[in-house]
Protein backbone atom coordinates (compact mmCIF):
# COMPACT_ATOMS: atom_id res chain seq x y z
CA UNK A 1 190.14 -21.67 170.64
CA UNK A 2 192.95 -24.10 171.60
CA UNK A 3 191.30 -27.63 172.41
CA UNK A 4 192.20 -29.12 175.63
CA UNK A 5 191.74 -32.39 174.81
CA UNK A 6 191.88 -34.95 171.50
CA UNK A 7 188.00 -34.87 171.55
CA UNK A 8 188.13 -31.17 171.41
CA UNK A 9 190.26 -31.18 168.52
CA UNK A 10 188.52 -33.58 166.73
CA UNK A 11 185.46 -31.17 166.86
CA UNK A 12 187.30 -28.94 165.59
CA UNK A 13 188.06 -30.46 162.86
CA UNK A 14 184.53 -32.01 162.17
CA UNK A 15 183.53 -28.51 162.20
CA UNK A 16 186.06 -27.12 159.65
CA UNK A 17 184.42 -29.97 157.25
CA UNK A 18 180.97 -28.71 158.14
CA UNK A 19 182.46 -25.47 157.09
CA UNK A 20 183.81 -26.28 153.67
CA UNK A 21 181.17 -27.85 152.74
CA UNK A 22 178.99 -24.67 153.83
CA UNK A 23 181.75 -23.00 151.60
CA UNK A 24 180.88 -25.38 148.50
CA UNK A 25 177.61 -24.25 148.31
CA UNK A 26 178.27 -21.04 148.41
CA UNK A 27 180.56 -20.99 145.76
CA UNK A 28 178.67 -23.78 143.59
CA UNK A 29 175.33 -21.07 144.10
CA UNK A 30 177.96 -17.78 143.35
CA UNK A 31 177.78 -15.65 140.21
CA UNK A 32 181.11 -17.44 138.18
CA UNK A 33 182.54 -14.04 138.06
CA UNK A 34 182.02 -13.59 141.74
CA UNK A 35 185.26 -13.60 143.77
CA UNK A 36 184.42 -16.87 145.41
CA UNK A 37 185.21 -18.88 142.47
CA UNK A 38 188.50 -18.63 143.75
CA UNK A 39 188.43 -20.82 146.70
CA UNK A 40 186.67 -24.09 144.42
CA UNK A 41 189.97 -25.67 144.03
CA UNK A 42 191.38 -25.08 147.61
CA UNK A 43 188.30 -26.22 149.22
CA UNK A 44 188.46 -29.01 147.75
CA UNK A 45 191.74 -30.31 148.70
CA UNK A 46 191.21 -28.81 152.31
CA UNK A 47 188.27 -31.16 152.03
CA UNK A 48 189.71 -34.19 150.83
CA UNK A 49 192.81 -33.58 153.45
CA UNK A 50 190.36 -32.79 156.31
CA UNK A 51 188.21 -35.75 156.10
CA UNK A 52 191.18 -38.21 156.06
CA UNK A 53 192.83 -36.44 159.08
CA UNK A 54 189.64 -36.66 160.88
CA UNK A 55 189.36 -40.59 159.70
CA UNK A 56 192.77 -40.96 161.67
CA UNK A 57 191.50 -39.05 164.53
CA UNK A 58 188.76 -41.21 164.83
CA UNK A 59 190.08 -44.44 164.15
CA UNK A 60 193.12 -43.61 166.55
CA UNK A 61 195.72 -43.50 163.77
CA UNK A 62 196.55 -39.99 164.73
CA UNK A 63 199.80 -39.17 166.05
CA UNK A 64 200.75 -35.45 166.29
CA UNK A 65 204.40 -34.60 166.00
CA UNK A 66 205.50 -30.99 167.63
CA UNK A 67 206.80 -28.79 165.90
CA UNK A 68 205.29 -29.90 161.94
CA UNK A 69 202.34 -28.49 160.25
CA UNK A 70 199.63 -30.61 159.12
CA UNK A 71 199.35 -31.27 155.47
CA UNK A 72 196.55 -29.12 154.90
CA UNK A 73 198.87 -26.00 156.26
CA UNK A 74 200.80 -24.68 153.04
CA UNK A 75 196.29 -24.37 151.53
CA UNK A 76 195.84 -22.27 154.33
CA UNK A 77 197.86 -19.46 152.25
CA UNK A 78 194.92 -19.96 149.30
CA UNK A 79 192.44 -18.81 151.45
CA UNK A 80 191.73 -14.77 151.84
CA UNK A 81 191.55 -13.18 155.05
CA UNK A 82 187.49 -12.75 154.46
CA UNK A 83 186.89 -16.18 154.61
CA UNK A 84 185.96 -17.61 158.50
CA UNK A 85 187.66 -21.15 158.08
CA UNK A 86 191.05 -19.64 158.03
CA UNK A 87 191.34 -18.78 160.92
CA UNK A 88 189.40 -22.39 162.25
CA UNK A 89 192.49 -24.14 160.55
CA UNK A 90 194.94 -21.76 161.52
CA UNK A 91 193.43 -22.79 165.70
CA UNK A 92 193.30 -26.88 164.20
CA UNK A 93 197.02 -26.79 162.88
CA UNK A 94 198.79 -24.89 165.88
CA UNK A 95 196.94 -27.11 168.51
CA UNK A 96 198.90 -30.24 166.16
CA UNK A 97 201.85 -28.04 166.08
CA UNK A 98 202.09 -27.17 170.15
CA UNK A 99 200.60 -30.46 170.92
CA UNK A 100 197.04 -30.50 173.57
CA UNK A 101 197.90 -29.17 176.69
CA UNK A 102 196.38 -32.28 178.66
């Protein structure tokens, strides 16, 4: 899943927002005592972080620097190994990190 291309990761991204918000819902519809209470807070900062990184994709503001995790990174370790996304941001943050390979 590593994008080829700025376009690609820009998807990528777009979808990661498509999927916390899919992620909202399911914990705003959740039993409170149901385990994925626990994400509320971290999806919402993944959110808020997601949707300005993919502002600065779009808008050409983004510069990746090799090497350096994305902000978003360090909420990465909030999320349990059940939940899909992880592994979408895991993909979003090393294609920043090794840079696009055209």
């Amino acid at each position: 899943m590593h994008p080829q291309s700025l376009d690609e990761l820009i998807d990528l991204v777009h979808e990661a927002i498509y999927e916390i918000d899919e992620m909202k819902v399911t914990v705003e519809d959740s039993d409170p005592e149901d385990d994925w209470e626990r994400y509320r807070d971290v999806l919402e900062r993944l959110d808020g972080v997601l949707r300005d990184l993919y502002a600065d994709m779009a808008e050409g503001r983004y510069r990746a620097v090799a090497g350096m995790d994305l902000p978003f990174a360090p909420l990465i370790q909030g999320l349990g190994d059940e939940v899909p996304l992880k592994a979408l941001l895991k993909a979003i943050n090393e294609a920043h990190r090794s840079g696009l390979q055209t």
